[in-house]
N, C-alpha and C. Protein backbone atom coordinates (compact mmCIF):
# COMPACT_ATOMS: atom_id res chain seq x y z
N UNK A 1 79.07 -134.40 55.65
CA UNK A 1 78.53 -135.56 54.98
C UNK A 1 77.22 -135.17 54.32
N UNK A 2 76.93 -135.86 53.32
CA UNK A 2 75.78 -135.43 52.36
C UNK A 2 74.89 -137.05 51.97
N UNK A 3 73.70 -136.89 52.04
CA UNK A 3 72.95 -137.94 51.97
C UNK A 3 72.20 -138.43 50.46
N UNK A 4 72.21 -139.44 50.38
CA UNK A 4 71.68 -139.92 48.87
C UNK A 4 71.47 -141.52 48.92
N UNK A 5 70.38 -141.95 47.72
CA UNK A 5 69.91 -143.26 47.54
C UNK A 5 70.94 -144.02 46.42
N UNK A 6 71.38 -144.91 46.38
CA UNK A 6 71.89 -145.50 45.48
C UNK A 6 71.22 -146.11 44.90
N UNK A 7 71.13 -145.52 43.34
CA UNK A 7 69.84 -145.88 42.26
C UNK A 7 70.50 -146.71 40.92
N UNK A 8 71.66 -146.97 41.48
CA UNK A 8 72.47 -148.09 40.05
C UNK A 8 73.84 -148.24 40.35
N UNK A 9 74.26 -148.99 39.77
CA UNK A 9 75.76 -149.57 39.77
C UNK A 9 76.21 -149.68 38.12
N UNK A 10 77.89 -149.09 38.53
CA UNK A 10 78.57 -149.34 37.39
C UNK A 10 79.35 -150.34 37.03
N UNK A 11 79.53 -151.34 36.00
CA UNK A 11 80.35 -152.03 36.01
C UNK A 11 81.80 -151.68 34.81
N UNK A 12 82.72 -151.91 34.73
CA UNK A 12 83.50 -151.50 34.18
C UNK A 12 84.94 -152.62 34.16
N UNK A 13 85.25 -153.11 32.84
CA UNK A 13 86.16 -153.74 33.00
C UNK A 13 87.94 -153.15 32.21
N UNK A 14 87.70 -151.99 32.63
CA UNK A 14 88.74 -151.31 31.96
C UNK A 14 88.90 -149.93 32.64
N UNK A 15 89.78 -150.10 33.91
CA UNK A 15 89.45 -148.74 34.68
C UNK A 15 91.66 -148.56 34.88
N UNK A 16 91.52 -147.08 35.30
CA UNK A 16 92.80 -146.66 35.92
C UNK A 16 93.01 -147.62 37.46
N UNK A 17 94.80 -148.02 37.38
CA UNK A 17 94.75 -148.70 38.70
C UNK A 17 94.42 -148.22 39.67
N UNK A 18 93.99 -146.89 40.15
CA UNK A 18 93.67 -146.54 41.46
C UNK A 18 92.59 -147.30 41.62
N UNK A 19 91.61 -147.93 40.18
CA UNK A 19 90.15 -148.12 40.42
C UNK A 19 89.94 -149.56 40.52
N UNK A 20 91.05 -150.02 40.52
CA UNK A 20 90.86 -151.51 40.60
C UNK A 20 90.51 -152.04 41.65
N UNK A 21 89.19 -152.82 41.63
CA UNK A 21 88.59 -153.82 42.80
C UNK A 21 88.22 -152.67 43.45
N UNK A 22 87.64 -151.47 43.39
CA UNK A 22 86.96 -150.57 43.92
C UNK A 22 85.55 -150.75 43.36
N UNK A 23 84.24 -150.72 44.16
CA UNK A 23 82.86 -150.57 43.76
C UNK A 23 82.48 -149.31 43.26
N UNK A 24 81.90 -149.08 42.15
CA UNK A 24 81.01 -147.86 41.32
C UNK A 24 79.94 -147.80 41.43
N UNK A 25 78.79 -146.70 42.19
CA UNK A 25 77.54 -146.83 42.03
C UNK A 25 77.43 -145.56 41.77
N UNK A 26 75.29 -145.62 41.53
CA UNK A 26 75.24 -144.09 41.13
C UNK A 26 74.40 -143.87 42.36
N UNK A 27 74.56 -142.55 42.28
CA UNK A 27 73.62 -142.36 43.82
C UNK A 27 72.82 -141.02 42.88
N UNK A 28 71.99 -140.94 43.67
CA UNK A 28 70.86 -139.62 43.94
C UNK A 28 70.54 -138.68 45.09
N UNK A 29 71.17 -137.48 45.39
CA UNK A 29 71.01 -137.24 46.66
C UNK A 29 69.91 -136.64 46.63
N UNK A 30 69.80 -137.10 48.18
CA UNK A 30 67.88 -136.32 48.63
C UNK A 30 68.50 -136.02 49.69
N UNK A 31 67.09 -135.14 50.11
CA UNK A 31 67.25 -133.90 51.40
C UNK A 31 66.51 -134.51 52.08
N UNK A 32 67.24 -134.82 53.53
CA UNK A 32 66.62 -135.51 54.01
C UNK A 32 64.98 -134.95 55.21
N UNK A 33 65.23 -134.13 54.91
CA UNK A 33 63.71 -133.27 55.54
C UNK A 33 62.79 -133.20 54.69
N UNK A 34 62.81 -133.68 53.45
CA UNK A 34 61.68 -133.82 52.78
C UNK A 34 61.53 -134.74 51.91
N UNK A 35 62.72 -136.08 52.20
CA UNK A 35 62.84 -136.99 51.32
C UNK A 35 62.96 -136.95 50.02
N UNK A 36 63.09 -135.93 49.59
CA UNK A 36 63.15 -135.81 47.90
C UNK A 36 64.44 -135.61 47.17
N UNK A 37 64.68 -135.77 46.02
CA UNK A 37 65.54 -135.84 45.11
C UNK A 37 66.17 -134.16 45.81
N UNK A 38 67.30 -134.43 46.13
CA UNK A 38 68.34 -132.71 45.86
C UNK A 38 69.22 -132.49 44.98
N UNK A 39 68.73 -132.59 43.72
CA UNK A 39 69.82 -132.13 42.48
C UNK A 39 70.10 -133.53 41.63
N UNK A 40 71.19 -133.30 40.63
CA UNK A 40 71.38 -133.82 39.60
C UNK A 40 72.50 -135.85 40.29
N UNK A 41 72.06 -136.72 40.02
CA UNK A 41 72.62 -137.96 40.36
C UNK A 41 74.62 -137.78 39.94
N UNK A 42 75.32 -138.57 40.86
CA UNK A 42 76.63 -138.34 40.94
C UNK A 42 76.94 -140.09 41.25
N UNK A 43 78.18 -140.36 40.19
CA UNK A 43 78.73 -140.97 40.26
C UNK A 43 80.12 -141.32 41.51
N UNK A 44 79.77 -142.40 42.04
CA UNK A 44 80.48 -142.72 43.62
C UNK A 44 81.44 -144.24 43.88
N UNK A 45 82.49 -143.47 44.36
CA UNK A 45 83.25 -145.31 44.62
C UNK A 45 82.26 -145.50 46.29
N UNK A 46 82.29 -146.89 46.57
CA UNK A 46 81.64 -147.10 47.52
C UNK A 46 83.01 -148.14 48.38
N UNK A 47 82.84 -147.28 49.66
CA UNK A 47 83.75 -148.24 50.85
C UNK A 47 82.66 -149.45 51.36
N UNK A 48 81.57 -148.97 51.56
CA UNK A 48 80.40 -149.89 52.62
C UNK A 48 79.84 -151.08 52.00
N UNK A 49 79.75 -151.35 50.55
CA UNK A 49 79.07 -152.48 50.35
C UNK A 49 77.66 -152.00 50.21
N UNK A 50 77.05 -151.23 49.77
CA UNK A 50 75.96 -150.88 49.63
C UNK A 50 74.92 -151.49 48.99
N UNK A 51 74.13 -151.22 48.48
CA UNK A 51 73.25 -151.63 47.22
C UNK A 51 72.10 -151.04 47.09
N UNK A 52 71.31 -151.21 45.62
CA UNK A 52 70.63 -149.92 44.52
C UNK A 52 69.49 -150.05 46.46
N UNK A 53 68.50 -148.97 46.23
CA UNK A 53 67.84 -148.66 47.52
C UNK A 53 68.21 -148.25 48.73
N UNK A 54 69.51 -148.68 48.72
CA UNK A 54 70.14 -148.06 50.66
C UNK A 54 70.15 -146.36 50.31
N UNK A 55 70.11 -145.88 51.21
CA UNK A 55 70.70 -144.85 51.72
C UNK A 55 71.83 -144.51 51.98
N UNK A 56 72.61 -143.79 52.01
CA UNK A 56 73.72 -143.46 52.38
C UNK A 56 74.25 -142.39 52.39
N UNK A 57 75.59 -142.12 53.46
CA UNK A 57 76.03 -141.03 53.58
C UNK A 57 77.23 -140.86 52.57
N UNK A 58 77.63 -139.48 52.13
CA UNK A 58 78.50 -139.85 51.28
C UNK A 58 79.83 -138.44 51.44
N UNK A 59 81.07 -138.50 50.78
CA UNK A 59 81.89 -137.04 50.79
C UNK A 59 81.95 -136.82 50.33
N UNK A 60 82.29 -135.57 49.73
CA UNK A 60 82.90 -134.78 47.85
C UNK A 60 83.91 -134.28 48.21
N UNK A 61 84.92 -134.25 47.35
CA UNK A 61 85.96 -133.16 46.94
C UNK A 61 87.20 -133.87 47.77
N UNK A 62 87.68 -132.97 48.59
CA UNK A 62 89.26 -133.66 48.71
C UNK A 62 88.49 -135.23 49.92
N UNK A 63 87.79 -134.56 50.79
CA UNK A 63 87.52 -135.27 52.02
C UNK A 63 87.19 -137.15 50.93
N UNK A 64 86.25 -137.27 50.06
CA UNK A 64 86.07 -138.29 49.61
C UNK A 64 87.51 -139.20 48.71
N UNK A 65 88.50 -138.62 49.21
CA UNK A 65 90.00 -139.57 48.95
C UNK A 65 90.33 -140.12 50.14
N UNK A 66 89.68 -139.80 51.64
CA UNK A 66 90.09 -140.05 52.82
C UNK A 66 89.99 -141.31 52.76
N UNK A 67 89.10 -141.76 52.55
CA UNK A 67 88.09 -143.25 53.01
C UNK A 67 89.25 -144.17 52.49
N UNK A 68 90.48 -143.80 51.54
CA UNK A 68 91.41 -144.80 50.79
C UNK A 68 92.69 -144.51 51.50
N UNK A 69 93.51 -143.98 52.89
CA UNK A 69 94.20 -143.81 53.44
C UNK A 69 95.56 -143.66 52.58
N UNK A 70 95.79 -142.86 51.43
CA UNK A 70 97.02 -143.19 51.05
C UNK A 70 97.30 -143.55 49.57
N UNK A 71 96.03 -144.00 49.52
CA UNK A 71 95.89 -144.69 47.80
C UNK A 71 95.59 -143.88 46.82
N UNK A 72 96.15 -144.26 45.60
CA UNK A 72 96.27 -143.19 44.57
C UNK A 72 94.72 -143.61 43.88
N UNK A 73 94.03 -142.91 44.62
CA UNK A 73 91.86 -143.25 43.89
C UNK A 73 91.91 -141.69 43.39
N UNK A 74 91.53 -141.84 42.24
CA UNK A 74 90.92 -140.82 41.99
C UNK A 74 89.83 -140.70 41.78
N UNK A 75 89.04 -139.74 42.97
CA UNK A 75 87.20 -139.76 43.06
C UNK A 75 86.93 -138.22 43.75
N UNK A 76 85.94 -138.11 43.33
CA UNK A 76 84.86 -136.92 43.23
C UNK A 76 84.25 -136.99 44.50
N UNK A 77 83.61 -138.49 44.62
CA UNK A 77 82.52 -138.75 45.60
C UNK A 77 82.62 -140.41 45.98
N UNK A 78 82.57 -140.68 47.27
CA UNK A 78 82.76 -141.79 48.19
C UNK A 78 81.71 -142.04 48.83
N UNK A 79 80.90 -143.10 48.85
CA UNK A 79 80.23 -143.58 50.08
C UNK A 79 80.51 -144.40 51.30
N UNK A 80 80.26 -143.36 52.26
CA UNK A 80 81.42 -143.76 53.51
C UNK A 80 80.59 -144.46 54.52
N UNK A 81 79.10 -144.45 54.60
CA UNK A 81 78.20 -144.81 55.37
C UNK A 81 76.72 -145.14 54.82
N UNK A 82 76.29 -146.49 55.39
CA UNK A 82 74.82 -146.95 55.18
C UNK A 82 73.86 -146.19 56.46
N UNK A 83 72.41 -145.75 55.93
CA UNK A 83 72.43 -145.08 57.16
C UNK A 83 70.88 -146.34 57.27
N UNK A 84 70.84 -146.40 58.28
CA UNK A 84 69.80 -147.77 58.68
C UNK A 84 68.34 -147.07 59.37
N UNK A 85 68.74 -145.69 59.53
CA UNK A 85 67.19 -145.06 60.41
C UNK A 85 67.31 -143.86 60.47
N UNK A 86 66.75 -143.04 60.10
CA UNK A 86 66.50 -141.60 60.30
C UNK A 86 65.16 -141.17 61.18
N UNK A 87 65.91 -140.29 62.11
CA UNK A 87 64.64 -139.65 62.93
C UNK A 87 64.87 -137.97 63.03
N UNK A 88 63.76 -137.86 62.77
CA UNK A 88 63.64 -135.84 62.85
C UNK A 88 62.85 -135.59 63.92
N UNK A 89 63.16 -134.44 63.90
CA UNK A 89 62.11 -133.46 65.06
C UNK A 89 62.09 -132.32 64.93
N UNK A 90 60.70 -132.02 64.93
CA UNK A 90 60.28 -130.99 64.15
C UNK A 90 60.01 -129.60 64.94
């Protein structure tokens, strides 16, 4: 799992049926040991209900088709988890 802020939402009224009544946001991943931006923002279907500011955990590649058990989604990247608290130790 890979971590990132969700910094926008897509709306779209003209998508492939896998994408229908599926949520689009954009996320930004950051590292979470130094809170900062890690690389270039990626477009994400979202399972959790999220919104722009949460956090979240997210999958890429085959693993981010899991979250749809079966369903013909075609996605890159899924957000599978809100994360509500982070603690480190250093």
């Amino acid at each position: 799992m890979y971590y990132a802020k969700v910094i926008g939402k897509i709306v779209s009224t003209a998508k492939y049926k896998g994408l229908m009544g599926k949520k689009i946001q954009i996320i930004q991943p950051v590292d979470m040991e130094t809170g900062k931006n890690a690389g270039s923002f990626l477009v994400a279907l979202d399972v959790t209900s999220s919104s722009i500011n949460d956090l979240v955990g997210y999958e890429d590649g085959t693993e981010a088709t899991w979250a749809f058990d079966g369903e013909d989604v075609p996605t890159d990247a899924t957000i599978v988890s809100i994360i509500d608290n982070v603690n480190l130790r250093k």
